[in-house]
Protein backbone atom coordinates (compact mmCIF):
# COMPACT_ATOMS: atom_id res chain seq x y z
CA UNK A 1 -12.29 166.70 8.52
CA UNK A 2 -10.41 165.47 5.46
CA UNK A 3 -8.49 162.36 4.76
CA UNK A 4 -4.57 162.61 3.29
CA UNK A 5 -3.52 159.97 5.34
CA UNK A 6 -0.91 161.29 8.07
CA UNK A 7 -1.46 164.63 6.98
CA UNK A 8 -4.52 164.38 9.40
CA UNK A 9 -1.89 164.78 12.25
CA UNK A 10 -2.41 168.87 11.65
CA UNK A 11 -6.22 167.87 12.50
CA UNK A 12 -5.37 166.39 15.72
CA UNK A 13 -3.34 169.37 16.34
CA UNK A 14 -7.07 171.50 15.31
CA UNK A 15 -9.04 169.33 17.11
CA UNK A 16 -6.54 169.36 20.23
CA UNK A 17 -6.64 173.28 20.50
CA UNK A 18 -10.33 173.72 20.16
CA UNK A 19 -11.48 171.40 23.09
CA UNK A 20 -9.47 174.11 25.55
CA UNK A 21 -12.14 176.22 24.31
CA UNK A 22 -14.63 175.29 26.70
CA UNK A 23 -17.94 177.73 25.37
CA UNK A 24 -17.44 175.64 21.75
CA UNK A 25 -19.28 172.41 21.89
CA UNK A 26 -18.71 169.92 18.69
CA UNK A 27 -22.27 168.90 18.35
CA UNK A 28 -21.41 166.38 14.98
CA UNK A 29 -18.36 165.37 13.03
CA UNK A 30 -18.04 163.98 9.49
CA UNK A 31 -14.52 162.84 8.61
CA UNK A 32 -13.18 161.11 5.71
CA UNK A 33 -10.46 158.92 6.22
CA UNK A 34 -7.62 160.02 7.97
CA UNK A 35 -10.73 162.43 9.08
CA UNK A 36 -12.99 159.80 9.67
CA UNK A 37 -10.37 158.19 12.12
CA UNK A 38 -10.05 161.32 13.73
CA UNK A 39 -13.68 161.67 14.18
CA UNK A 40 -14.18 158.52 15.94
CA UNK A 41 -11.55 158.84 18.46
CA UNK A 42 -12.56 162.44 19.52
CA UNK A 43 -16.69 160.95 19.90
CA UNK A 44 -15.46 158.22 21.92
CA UNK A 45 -13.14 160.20 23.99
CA UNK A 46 -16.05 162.72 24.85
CA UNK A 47 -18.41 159.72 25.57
CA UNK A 48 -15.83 158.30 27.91
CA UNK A 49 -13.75 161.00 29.07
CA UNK A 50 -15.07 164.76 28.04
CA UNK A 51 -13.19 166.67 26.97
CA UNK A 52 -9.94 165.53 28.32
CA UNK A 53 -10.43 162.26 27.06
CA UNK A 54 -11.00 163.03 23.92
CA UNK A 55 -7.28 164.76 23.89
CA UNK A 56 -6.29 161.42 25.61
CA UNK A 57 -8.05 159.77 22.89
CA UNK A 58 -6.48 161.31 19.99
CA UNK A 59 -3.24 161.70 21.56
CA UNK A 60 -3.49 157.22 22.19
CA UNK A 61 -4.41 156.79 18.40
CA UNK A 62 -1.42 159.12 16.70
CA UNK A 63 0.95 157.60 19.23
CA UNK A 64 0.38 154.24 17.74
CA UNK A 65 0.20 155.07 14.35
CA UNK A 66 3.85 157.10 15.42
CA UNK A 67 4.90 153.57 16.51
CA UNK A 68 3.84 151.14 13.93
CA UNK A 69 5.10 153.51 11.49
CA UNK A 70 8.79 153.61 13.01
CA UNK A 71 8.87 149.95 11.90
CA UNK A 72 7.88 150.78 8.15
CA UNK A 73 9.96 149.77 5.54
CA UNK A 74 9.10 153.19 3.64
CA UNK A 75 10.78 155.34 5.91
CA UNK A 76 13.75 157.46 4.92
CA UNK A 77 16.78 156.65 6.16
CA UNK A 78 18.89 159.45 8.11
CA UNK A 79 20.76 160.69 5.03
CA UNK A 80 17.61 160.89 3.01
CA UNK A 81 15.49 162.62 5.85
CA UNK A 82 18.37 165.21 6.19
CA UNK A 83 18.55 165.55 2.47
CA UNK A 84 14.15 165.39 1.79
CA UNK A 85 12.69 166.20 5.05
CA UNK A 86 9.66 164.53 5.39
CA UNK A 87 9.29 163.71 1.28
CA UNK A 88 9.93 159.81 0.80
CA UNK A 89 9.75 159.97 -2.81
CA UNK A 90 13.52 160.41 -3.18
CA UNK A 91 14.57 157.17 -1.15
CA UNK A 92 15.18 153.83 -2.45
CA UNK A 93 12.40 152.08 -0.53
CA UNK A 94 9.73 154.85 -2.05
CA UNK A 95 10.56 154.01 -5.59
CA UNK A 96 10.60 150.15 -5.28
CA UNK A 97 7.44 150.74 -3.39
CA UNK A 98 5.78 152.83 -6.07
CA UNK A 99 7.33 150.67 -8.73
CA UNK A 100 5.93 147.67 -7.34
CA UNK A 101 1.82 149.08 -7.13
CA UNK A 102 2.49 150.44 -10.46
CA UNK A 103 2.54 147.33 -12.00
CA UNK A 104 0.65 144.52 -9.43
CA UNK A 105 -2.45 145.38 -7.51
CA UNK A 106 -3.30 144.50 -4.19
CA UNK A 107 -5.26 141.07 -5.31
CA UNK A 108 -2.05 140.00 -7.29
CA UNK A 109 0.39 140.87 -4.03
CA UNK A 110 -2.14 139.37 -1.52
CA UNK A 111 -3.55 136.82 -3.34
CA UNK A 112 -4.67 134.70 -0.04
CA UNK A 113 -6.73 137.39 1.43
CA UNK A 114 -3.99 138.13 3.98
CA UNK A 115 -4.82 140.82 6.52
CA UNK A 116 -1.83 142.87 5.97
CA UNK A 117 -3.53 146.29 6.74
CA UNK A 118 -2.09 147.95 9.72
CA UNK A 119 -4.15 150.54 9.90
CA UNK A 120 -6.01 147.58 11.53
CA UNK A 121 -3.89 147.02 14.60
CA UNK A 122 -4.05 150.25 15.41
CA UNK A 123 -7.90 150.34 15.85
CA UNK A 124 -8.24 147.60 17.52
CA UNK A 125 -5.38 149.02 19.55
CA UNK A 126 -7.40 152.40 20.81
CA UNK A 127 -11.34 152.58 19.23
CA UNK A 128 -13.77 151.12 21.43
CA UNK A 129 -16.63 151.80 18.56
CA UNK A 130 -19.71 150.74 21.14
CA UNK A 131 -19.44 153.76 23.29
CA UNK A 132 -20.82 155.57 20.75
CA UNK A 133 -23.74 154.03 19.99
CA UNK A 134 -24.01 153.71 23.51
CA UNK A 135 -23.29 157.17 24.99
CA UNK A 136 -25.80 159.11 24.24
CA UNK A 137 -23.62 162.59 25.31
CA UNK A 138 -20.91 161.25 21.97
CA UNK A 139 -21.10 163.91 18.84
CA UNK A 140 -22.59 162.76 16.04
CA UNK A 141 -20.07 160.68 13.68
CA UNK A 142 -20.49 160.69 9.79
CA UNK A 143 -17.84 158.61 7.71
CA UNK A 144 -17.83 158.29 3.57
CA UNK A 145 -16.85 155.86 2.02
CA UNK A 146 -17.35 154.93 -2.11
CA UNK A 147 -18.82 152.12 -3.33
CA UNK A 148 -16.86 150.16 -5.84
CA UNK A 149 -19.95 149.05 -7.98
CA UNK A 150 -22.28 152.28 -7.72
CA UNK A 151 -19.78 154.79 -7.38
CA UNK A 152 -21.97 156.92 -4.92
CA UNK A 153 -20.78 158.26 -1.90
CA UNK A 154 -21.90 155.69 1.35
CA UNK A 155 -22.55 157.55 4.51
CA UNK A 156 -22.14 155.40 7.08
CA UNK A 157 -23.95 157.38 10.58
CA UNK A 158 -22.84 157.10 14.33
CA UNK A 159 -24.66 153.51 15.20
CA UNK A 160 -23.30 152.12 11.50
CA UNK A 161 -19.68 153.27 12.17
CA UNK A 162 -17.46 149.94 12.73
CA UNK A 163 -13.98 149.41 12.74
CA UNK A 164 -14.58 147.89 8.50
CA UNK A 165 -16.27 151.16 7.89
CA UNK A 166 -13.22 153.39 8.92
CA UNK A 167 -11.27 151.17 6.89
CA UNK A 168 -13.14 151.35 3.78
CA UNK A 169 -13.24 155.24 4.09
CA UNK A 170 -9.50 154.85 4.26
CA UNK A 171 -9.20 151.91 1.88
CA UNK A 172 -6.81 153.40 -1.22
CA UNK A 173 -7.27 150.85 -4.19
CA UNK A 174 -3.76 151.19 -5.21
CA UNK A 175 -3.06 149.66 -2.03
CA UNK A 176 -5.56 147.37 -0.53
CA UNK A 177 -8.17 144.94 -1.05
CA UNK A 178 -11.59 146.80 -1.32
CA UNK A 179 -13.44 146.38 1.82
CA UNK A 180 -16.81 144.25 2.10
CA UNK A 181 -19.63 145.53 4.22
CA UNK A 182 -23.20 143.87 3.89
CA UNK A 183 -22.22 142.45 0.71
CA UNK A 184 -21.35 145.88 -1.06
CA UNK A 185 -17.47 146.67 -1.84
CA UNK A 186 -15.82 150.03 -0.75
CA UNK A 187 -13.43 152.03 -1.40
CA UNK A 188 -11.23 155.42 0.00
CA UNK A 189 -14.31 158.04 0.48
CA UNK A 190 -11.98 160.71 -0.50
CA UNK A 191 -12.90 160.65 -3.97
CA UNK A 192 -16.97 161.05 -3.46
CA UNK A 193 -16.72 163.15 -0.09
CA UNK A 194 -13.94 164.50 0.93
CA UNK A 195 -15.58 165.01 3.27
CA UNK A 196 -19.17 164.86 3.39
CA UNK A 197 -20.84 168.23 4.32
CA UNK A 198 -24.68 167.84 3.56
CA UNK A 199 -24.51 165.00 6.84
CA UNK A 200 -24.28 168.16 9.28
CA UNK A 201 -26.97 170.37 7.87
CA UNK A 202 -29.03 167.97 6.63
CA UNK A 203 -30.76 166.43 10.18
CA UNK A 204 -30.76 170.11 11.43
CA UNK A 205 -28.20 171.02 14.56
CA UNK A 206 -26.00 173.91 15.17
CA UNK A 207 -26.07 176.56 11.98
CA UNK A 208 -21.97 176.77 12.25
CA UNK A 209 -20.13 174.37 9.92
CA UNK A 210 -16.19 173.86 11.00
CA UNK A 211 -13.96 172.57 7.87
CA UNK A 212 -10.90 171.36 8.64
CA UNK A 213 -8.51 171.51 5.24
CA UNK A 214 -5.59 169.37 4.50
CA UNK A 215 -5.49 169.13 1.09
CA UNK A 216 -4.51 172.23 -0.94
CA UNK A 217 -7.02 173.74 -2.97
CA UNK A 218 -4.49 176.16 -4.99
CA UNK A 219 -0.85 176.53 -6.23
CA UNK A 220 0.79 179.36 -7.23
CA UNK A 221 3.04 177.48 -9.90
CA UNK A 222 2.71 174.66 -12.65
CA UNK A 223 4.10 171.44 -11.82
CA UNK A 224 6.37 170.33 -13.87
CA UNK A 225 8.51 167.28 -12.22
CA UNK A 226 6.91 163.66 -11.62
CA UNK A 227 6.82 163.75 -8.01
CA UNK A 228 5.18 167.41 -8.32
CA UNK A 229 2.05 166.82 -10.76
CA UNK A 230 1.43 163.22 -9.15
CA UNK A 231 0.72 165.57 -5.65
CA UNK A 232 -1.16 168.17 -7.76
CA UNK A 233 -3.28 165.35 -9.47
CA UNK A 234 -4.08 164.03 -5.87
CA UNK A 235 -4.86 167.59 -4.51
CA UNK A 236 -6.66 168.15 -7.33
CA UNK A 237 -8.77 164.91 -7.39
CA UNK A 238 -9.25 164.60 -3.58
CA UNK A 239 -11.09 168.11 -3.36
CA UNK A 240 -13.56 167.93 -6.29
CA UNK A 241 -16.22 166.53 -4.54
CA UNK A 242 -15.46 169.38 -1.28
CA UNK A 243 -15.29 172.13 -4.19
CA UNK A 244 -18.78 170.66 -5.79
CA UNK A 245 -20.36 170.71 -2.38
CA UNK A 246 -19.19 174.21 -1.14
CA UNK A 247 -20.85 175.76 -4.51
CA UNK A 248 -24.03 173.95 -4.16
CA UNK A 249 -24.04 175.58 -0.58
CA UNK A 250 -23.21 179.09 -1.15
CA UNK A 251 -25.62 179.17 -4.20
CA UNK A 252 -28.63 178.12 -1.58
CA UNK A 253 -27.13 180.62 1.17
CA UNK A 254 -27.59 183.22 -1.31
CA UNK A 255 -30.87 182.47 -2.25
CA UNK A 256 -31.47 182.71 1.47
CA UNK A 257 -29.86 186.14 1.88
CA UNK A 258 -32.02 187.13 -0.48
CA UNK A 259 -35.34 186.38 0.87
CA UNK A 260 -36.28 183.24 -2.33
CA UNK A 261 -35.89 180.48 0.44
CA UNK A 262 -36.91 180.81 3.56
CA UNK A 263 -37.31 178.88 6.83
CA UNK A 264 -37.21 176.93 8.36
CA UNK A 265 -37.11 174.11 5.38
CA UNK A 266 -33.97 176.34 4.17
CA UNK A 267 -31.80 176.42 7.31
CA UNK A 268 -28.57 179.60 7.17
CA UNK A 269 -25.56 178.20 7.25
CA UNK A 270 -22.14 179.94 8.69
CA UNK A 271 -19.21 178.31 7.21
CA UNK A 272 -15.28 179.01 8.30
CA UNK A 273 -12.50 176.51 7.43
CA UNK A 274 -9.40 175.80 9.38
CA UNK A 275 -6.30 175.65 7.63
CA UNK A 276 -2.68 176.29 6.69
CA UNK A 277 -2.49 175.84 2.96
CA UNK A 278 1.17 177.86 2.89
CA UNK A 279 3.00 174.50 5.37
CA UNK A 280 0.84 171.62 3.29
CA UNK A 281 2.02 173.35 -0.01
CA UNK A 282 5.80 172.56 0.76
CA UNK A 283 4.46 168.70 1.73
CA UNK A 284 3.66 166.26 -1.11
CA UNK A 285 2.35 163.20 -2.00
CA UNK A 286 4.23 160.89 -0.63
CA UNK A 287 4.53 162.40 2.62
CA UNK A 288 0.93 161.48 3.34
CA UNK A 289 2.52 157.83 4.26
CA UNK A 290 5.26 159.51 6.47
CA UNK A 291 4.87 158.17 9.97
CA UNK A 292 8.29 159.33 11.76
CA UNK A 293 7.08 161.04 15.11
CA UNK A 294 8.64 164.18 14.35
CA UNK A 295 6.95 165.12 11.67
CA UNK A 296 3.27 163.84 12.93
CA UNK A 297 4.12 165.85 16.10
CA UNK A 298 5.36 168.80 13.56
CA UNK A 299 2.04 168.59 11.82
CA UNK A 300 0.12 168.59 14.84
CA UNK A 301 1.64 171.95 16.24
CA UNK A 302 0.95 173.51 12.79
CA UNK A 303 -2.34 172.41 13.34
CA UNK A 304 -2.85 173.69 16.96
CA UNK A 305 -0.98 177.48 15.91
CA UNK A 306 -4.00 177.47 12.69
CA UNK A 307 -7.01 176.55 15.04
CA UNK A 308 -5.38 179.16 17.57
CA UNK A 309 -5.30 181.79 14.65
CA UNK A 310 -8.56 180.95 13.29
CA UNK A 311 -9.99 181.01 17.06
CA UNK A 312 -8.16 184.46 17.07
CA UNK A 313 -9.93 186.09 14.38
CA UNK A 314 -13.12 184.15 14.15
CA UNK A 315 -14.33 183.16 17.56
CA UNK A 316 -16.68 186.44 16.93
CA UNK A 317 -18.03 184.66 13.74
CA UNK A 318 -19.83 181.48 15.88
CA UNK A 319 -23.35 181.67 15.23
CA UNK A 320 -23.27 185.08 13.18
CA UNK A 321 -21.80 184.99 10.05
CA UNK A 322 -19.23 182.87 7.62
CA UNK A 323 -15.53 183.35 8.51
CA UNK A 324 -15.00 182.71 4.78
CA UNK A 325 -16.04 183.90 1.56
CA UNK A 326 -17.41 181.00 -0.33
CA UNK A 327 -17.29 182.52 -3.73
CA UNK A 328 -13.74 183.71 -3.84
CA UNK A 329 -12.92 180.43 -2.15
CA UNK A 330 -14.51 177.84 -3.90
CA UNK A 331 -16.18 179.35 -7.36
């Protein structure tokens, strides 16, 4: 699951549409992020709830980032929402916003070491991170994370994952204080592993690999405006390591087709990826810090109608082949 900060709403819309299907079991999740957030509400809804609460889950943890960001001073006003939609980066509060981490960084605005990170509140709000290390029926939970020093992806596994661990995956630099875990500073995990694949096949489990795509991989056109190559430069920049990833795997997958590795130290693969790259085309940049309700609940019923689709045309594909074609995708 990738990050792009509300943008994930279309993955609780995937993520809400595939737990009605009740022969697909989610035996791992790696999430990034808005992903990685994602991820940990759906394990601990299964470990307390099944399958219905992990919808509960998801459903608690959008509906209170819905109502911490009706208070945010970023939001469009009703003029500028009728006039922009969901884009903020017309309104008056975007630019002074933008203006403002242009030129100070977060150690210069929060010099004291101020908790000011809402993202915060709402965890402590609805995660209760010990029933999965506790629950032994809870998926599997990867999160990435970069580290400042290194810069090497950190993979932090299901009995590692605390609430400063999903912050550091979602930790953007421009905008808070790096986050400190056992003496190591981290960062957004977007730009290492966006997200992390090699977590899922690496310990073994089910051969079927599920990627959930926010983040547009193409564009038809140049951009040309500000606003316009700002989103293509974050596209662009939050899907190299995912691009990287998915080439290193399809050259190996070939290699097994063709008899040179073999198993079971080389494991097939069937990869299919979830997505609607046609509605998050028309979204940019700054939408990703777009809160109002009716666009997260927008997002995540564009989200439900591509997992339905997918499920549609690929349910057939579970365990048999890849629902994508890796090359023309990704090389």
């Amino acid at each position: 699951m990738q990050g792009g900060g509300t943008h994930g709403a279309f993955t609780w819309g995937v993520l809400l549409r595939l737990l009605e299907e009740e022969e697909i079991e989610v035996a791992a999740l790696s999430g990034t992020s808005a992903g990685a957030i994602n991820g940990a509400a759906f394990a601990q809804g299964i470990a307390a709830g099944g399958r219905a609460g992990a919808a509960a889950a998801l459903d608690r943890l959008w509906g209170s980032i819905g109502a911490r960001a009706a208070l945010s001073p970023l939001r469009n006003n009703p003029l500028e929402r009728l006039l922009w939609g969901p884009d903020l980066s017309n309104g008056i509060a975007w630019q002074a916003f933008d203006a403002m981490t242009r030129v100070f960084s977060p150690y210069q605005l929060n010099p004291f070491s101020f908790d000011m990170n809402p993202l915060r509140q709402v965890l402590d709000e609805v995660l209760d991170l010990g029933l999965l290390c506790s629950h032994p029926e809870a998926p599997r939970l990867f999160v990435t994370a970069t580290n400042v020093r290194t810069g090497k992806p950190r993979v932090f596994s299901r009995h590692e994952v605390t609430q400063e661990a999903l912050l550091a995956s979602a930790c953007l630099p421009a905008l808070f204080r790096a986050v400190e875990i056992e003496g190591e500073a981290f960062w957004d995990g977007g730009f290492l592993g966006n997200p992390a694949l090699w977590p899922l096949y690496d310990g073994g489990g089910p051969p079927d690999i599920v990627l959930v795509g926010i983040n547009p991989l193409s564009r038809p056109d140049i951009p040309q405006t500000v606003q316009d190559i700002n989103t293509r430069v974050n596209e662009i920049s939050f899907n190299a390591s995912l691009i990287y990833e998915m080439r290193a795997i399809e050259f190996v997958q070939r290699l097994v087709d063709e008899g040179v590795l073999k198993p079971p130290r080389y494991q097939r693969l069937f990869m299919h990826l979830i997505e609607d790259e046609e509605r998050m085309r028309r979204l940019g940049m700054s939408s990703k810090y777009n809160g109002d309700w009716g666009f997260l609940t927008s997002l995540r019923e564009d989200g439900r109608a591509a997992a339905d689709a997918w499920l549609q045309e690929n349910r057939g594909a579970l365990g048999q082949r890849d629902s994508i074609d890796l090359r023309a995708r990704f090389l």
